[in-house]
C-alpha atoms as a PDB file:
ATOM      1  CA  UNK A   1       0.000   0.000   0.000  1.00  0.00           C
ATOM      2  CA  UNK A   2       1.203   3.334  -1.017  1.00  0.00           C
ATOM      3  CA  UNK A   3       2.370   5.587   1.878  1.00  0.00           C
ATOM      4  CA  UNK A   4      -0.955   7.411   3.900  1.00  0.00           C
ATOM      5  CA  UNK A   5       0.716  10.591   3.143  1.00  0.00           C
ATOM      6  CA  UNK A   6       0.444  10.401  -0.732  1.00  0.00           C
ATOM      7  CA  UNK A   7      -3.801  10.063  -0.112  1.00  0.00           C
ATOM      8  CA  UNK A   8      -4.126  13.333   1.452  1.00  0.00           C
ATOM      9  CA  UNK A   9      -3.875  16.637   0.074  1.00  0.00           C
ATOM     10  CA  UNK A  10      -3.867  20.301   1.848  1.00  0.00           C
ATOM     11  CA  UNK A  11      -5.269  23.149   0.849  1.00  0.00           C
ATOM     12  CA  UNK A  12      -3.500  26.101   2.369  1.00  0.00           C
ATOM     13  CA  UNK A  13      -5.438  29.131   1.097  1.00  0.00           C
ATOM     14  CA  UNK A  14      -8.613  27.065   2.420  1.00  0.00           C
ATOM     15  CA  UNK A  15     -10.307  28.494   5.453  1.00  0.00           C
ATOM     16  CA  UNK A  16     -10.532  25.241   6.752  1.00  0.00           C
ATOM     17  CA  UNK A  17      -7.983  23.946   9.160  1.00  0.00           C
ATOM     18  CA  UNK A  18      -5.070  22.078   8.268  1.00  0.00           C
ATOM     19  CA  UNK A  19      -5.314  19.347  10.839  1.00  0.00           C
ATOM     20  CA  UNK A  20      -8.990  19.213  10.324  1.00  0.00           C
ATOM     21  CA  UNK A  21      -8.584  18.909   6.001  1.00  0.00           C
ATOM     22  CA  UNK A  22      -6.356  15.983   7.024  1.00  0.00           C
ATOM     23  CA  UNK A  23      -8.728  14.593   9.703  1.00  0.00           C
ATOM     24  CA  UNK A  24     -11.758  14.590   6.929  1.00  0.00           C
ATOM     25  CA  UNK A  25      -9.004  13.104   4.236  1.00  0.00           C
ATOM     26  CA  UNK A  26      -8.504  10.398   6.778  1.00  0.00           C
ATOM     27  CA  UNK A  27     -11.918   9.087   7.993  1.00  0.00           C
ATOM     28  CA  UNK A  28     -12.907   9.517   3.678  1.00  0.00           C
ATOM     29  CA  UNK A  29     -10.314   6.294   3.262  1.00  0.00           C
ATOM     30  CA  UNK A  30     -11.329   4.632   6.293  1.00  0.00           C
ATOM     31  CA  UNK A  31     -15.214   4.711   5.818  1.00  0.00           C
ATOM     32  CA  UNK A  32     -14.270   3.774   2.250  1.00  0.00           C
ATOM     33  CA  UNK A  33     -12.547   0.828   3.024  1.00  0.00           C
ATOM     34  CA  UNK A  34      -9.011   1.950   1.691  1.00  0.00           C
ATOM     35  CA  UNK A  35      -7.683   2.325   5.062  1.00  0.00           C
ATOM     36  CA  UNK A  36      -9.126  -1.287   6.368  1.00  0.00           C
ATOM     37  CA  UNK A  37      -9.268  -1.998   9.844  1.00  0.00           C
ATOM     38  CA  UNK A  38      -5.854  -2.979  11.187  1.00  0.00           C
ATOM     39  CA  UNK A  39      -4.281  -1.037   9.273  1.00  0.00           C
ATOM     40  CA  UNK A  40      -1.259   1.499  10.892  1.00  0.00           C
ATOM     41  CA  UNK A  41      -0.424   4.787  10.219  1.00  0.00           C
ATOM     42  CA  UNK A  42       3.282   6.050   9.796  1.00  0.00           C
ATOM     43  CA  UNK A  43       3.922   7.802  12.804  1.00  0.00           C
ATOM     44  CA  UNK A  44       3.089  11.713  13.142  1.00  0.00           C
ATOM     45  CA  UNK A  45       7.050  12.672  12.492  1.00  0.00           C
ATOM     46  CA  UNK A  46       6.800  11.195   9.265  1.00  0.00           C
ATOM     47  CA  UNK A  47       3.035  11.758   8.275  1.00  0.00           C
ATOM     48  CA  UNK A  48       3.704  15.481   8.861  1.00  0.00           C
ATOM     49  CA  UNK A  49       6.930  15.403   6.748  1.00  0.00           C
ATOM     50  CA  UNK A  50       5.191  13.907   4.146  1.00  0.00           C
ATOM     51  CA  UNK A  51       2.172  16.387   4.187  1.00  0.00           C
ATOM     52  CA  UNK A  52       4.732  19.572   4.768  1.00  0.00           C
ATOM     53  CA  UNK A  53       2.608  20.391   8.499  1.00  0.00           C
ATOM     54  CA  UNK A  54       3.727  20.474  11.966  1.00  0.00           C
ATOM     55  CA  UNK A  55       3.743  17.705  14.554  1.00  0.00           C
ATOM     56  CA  UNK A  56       1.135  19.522  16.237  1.00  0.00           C
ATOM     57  CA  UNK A  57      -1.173  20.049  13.618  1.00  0.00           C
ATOM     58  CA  UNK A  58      -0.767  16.056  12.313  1.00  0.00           C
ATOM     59  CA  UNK A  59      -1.106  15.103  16.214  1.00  0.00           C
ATOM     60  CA  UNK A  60      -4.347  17.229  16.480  1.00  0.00           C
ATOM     61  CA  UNK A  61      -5.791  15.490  13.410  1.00  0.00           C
ATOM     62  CA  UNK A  62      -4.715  11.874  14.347  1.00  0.00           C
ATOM     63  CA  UNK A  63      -6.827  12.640  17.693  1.00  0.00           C
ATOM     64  CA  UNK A  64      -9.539  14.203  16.232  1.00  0.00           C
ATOM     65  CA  UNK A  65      -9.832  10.878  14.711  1.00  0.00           C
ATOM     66  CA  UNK A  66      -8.806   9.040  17.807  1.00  0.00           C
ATOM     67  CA  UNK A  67     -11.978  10.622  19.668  1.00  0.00           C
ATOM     68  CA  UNK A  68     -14.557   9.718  17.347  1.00  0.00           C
ATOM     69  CA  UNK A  69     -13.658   6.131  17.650  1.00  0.00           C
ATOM     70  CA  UNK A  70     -11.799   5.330  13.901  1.00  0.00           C
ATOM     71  CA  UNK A  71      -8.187   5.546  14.834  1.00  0.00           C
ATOM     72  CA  UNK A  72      -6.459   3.836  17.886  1.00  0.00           C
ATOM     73  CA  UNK A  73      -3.102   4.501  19.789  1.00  0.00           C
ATOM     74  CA  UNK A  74      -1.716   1.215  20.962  1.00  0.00           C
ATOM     75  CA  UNK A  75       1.965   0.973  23.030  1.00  0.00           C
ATOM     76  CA  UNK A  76       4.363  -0.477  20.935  1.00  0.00           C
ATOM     77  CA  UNK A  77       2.119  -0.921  17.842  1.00  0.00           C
ATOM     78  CA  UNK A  78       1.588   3.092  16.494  1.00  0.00           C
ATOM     79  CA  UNK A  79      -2.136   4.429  15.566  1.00  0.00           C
ATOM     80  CA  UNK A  80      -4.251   1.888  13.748  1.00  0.00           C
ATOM     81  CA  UNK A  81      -7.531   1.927  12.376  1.00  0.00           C
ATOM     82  CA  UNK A  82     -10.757   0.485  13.920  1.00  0.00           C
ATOM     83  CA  UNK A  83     -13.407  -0.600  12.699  1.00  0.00           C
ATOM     84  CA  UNK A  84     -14.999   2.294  10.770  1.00  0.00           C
ATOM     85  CA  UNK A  85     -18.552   3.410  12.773  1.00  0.00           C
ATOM     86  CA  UNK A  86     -21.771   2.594  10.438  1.00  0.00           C
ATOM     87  CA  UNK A  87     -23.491   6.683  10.526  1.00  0.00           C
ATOM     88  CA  UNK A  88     -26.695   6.247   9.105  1.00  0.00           C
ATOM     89  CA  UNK A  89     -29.274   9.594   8.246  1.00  0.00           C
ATOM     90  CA  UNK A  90     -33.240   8.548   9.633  1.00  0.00           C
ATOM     91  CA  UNK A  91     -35.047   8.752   6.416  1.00  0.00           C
ATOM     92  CA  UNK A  92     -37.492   5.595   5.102  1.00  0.00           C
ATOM     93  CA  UNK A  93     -34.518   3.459   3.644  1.00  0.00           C
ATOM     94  CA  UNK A  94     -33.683   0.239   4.575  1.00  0.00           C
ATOM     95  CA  UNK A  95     -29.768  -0.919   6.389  1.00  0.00           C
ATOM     96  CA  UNK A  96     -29.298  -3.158   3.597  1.00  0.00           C
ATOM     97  CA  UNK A  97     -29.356  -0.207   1.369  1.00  0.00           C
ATOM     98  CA  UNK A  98     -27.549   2.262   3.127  1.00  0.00           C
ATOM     99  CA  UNK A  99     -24.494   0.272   4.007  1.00  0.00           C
ATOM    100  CA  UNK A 100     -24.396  -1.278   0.185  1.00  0.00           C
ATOM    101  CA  UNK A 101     -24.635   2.687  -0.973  1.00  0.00           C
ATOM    102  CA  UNK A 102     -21.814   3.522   1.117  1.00  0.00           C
ATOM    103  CA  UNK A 103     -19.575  -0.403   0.306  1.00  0.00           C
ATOM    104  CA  UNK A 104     -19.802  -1.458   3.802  1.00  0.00           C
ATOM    105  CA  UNK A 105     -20.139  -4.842   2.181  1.00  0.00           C
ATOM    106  CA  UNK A 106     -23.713  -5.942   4.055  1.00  0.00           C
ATOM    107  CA  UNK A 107     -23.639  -9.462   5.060  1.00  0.00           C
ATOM    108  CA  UNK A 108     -26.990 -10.911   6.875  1.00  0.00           C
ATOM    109  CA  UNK A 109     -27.576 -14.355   8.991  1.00  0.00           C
ATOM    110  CA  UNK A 110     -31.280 -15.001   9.557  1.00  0.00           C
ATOM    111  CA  UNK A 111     -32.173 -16.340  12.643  1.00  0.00           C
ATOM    112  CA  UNK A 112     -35.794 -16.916  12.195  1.00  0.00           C
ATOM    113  CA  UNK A 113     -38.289 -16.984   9.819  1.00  0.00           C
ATOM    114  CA  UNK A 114     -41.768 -17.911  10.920  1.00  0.00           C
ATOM    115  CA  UNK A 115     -45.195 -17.308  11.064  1.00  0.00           C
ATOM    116  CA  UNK A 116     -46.480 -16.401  15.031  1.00  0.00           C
ATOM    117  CA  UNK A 117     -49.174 -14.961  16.769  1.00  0.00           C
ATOM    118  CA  UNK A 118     -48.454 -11.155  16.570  1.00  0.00           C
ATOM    119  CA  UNK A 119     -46.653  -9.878  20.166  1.00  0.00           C
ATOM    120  CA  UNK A 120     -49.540  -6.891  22.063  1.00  0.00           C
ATOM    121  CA  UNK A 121     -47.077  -4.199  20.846  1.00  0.00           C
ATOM    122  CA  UNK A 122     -47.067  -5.332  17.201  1.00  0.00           C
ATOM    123  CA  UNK A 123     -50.455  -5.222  17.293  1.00  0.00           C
ATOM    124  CA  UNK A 124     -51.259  -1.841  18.245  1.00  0.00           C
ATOM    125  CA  UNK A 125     -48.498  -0.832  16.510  1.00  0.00           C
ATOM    126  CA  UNK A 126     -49.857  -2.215  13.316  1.00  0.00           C
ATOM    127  CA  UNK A 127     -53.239  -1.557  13.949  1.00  0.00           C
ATOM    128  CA  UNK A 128     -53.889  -5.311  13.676  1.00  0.00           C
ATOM    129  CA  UNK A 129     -56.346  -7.569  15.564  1.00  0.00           C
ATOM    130  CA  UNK A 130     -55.163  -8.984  19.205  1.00  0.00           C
ATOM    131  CA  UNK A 131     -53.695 -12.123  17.952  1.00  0.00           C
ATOM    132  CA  UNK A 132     -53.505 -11.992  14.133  1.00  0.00           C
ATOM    133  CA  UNK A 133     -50.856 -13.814  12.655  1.00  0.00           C
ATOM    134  CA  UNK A 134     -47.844 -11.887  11.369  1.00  0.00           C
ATOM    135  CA  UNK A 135     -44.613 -13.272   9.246  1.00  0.00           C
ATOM    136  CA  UNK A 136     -42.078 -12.673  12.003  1.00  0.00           C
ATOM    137  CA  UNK A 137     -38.285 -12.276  10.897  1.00  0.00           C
ATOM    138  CA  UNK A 138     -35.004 -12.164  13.041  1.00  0.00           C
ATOM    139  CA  UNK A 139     -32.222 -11.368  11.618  1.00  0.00           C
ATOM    140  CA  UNK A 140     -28.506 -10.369  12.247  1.00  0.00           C
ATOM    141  CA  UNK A 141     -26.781  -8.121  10.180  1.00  0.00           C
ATOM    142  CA  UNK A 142     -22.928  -7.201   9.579  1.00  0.00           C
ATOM    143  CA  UNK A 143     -21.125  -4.733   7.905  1.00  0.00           C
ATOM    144  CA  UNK A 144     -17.749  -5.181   6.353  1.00  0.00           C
ATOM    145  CA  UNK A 145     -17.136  -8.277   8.079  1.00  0.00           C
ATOM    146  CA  UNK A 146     -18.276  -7.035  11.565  1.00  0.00           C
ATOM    147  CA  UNK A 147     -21.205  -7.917  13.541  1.00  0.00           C
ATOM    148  CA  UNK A 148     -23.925  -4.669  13.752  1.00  0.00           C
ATOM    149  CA  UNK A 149     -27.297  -5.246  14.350  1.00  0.00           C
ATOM    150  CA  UNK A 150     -30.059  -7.857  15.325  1.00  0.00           C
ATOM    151  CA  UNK A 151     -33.197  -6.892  13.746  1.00  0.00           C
ATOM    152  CA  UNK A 152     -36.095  -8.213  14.435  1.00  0.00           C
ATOM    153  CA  UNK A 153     -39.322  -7.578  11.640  1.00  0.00           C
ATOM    154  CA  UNK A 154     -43.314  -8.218  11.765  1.00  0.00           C
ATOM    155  CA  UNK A 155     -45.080  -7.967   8.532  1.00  0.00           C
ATOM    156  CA  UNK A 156     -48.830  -8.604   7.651  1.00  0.00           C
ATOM    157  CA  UNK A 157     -49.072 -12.676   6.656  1.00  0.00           C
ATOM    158  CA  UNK A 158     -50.573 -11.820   3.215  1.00  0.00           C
ATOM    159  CA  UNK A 159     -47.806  -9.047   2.499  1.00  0.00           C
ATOM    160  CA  UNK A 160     -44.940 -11.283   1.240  1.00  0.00           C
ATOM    161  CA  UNK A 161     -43.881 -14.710   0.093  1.00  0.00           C
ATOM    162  CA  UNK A 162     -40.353 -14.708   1.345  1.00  0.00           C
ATOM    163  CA  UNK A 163     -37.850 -17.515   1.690  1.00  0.00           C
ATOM    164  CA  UNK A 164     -34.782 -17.266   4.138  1.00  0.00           C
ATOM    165  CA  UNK A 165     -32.330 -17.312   1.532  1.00  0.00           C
ATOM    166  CA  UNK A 166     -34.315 -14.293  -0.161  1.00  0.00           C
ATOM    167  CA  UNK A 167     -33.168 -12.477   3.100  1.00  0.00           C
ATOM    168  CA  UNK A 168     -30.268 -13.479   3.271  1.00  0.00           C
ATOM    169  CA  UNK A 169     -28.970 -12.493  -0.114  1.00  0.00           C
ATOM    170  CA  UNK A 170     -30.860  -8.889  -0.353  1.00  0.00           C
ATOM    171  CA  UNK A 171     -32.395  -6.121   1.821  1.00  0.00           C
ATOM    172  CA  UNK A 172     -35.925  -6.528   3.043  1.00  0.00           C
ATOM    173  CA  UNK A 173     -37.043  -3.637   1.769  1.00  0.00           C
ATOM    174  CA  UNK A 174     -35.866  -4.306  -1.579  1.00  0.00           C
ATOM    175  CA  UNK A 175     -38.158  -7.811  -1.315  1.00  0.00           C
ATOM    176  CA  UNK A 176     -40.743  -5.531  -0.294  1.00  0.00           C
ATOM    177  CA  UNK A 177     -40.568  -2.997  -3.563  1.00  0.00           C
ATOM    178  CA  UNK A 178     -40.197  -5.893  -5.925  1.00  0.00           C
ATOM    179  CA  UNK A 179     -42.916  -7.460  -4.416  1.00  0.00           C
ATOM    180  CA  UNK A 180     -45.318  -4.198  -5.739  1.00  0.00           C
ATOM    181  CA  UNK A 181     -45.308  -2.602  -1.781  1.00  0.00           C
ATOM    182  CA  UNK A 182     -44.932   1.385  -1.958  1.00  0.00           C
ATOM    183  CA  UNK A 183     -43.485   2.827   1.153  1.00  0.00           C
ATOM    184  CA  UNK A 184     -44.680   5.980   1.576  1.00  0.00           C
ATOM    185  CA  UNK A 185     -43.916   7.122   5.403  1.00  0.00           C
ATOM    186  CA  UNK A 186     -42.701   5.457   8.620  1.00  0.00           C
ATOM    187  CA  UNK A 187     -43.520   6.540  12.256  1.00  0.00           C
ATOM    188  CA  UNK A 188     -39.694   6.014  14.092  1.00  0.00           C
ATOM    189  CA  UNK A 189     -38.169   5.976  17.629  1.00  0.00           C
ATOM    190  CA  UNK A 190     -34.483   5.919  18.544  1.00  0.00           C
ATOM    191  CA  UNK A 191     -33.235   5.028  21.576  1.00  0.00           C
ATOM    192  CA  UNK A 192     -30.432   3.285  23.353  1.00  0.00           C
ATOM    193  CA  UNK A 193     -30.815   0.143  26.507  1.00  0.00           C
ATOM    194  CA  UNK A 194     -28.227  -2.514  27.380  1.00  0.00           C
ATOM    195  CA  UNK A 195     -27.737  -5.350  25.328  1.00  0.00           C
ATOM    196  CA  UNK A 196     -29.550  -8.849  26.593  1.00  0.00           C
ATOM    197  CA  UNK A 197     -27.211 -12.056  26.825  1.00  0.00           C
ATOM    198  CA  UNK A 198     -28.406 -13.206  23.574  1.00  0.00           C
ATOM    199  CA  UNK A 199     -27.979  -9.842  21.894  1.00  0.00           C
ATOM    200  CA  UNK A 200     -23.879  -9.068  23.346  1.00  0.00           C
ATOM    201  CA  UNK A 201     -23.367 -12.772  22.285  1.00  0.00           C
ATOM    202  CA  UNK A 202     -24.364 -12.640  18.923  1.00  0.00           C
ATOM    203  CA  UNK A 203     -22.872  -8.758  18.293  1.00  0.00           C
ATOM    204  CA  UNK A 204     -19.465  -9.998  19.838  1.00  0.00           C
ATOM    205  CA  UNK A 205     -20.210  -7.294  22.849  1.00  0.00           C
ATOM    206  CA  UNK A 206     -19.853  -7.718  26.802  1.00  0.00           C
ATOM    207  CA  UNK A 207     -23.186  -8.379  28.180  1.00  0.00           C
ATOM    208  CA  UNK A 208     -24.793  -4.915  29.145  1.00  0.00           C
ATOM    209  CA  UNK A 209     -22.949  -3.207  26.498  1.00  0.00           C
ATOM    210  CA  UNK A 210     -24.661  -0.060  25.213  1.00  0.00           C
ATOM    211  CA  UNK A 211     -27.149  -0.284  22.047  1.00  0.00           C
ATOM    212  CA  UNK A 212     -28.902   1.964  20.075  1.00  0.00           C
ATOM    213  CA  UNK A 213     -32.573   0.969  19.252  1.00  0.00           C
ATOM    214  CA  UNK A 214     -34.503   1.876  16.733  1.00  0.00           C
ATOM    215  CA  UNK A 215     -38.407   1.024  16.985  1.00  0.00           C
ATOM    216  CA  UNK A 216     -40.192   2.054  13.059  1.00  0.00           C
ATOM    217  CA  UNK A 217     -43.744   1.050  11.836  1.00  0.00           C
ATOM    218  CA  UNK A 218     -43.942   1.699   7.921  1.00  0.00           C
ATOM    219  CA  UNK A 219     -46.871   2.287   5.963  1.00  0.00           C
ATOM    220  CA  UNK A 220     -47.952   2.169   1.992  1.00  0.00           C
ATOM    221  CA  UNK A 221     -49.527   4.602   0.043  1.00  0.00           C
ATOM    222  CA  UNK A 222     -52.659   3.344   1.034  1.00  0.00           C
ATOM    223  CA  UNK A 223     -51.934   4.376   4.507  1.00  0.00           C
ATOM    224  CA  UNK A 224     -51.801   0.020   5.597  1.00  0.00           C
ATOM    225  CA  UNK A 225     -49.144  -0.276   7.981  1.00  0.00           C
ATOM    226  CA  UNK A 226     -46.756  -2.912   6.397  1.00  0.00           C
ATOM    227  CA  UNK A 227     -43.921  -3.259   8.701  1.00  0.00           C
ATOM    228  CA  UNK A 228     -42.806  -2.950  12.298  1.00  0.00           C
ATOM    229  CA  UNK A 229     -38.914  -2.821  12.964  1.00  0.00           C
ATOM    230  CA  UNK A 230     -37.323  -3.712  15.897  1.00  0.00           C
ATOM    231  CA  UNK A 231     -33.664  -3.079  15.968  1.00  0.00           C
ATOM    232  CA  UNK A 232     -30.766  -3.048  18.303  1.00  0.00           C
ATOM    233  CA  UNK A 233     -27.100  -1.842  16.822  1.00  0.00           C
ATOM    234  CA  UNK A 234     -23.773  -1.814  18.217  1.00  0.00           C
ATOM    235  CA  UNK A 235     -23.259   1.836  19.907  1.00  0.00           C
ATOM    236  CA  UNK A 236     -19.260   1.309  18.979  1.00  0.00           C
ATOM    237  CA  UNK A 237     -20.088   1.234  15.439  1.00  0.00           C
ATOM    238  CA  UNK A 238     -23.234   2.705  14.756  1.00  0.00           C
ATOM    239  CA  UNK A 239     -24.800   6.346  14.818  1.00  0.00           C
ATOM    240  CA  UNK A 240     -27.683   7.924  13.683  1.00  0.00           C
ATOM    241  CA  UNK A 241     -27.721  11.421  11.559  1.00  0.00           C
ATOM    242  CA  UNK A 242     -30.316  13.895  12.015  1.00  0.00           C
ATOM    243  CA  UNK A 243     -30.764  17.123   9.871  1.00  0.00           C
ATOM    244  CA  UNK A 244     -32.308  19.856  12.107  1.00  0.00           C
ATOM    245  CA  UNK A 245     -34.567  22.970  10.415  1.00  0.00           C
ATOM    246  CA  UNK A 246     -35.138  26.062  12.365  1.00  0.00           C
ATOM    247  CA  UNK A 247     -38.631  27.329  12.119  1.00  0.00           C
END
């Protein structure tokens, strides 16, 4: 691999920050993959003599980058990479999509397929019958590799014909579209809890560990709700993007 140094590029008459152009540079090649996980960074000496900056301004990047979790300092080893963190905007798309826009290489594992007695909080949720039957699905979901998410979904029974190599290969979602459902708007909580036994087991995560949830009933055009998403992601990888608008 060709030296770290010769994939970044300053702009000095830029109002921007040096250490901060270089910071930006950085997490660009990790979140696309060209700076994998594992990999180590020359040391700041030699990073800034390559760039033409300061120590302190290449030190100030590197822990910019160190604080938000993508670069690591480790004794004897230098600055690595971690695992880059999964940040995802809240608009009606599905995970499968959004990590196979951005080449985070989705991989999924499905736990359960089956058809069950809908859960109280389905029901409401969906506006369905106290015990209708819903398609229930559980699946787990990486990203490059990594372990990110169990998610579990409820769907009407008549919605879908779905096998669990269907879900395994492509987004549910995208099952959903080809199968003639419109999404048209989704009602969504986020929110964060510890992670169960089962859930720190199959993420690779100590038992408690923080998650983020994210609790989203969809609905068609025709105003039917269509899905309810239950989801728990890895905190250390995973973050949620919000665009704000002042009225």
């Amino acid at each position: 691999m060709e030296p770290v140094g010769a994939l970044i590029q300053v702009d000095r008459s830029s109002p921007v920050p040096l250490y901060f152009q270089v910071a930006q540079r950085l997490q660009e090649l990790i979140e696309s993959g060209r700076l994998a996980p594992g990999s180590r960074l020359e040391n700041e000496v030699t990073l800034a003599d390559q760039l033409g900056l300061s120590r302190p301004t290449m030190r100030q990047a590197i822990q910019y980058l160190v604080d938000k979790g993508l670069l690591v300092r480790k004794r004897g080893v230098g600055t690595q990479v971690v695992h880059a963190r999964v940040r995802r905007t809240v608009e009606l798309t599905s995970l499968y999509d959004d990590l196979n826009r951005t080449h985070q290489q989705p991989r999924t594992d499905v736990l359960s397929l089956a058809e069950t007695a809908a859960p109280d909080d389905v029901a409401v949720a969906m506006a369905l019958p106290a015990g209708s039957t819903v398609l229930a699905i559980e699946r787990l979901r990486y990203a490059q590799g990594e372990p990110l998410a169990v998610m579990r979904n409820y769907l009407p029974r008549d919605l879908l014909q779905v096998t669990a190599e269907q879900l395994a290969a492509e987004g549910l979602y995208q099952l959903m579209r080809a199968a003639g459902v419109h999404l048209r708007l989704a009602e969504q909580t986020i929110g964060a809890r510890r992670a169960t036994a089962t859930e720190a087991k199959l993420l690779g995560e100590a038992r408690g560990a923080p998650l983020l949830t994210m609790v989203r009933t969809a609905y068609d055009d025709g105003g039917r709700a269509v899905e309810h998403g239950v989801h728990a992601y890895r905190a250390s990888l995973y973050s949620f993007e919000l665009t704000l608008v002042a009225r």
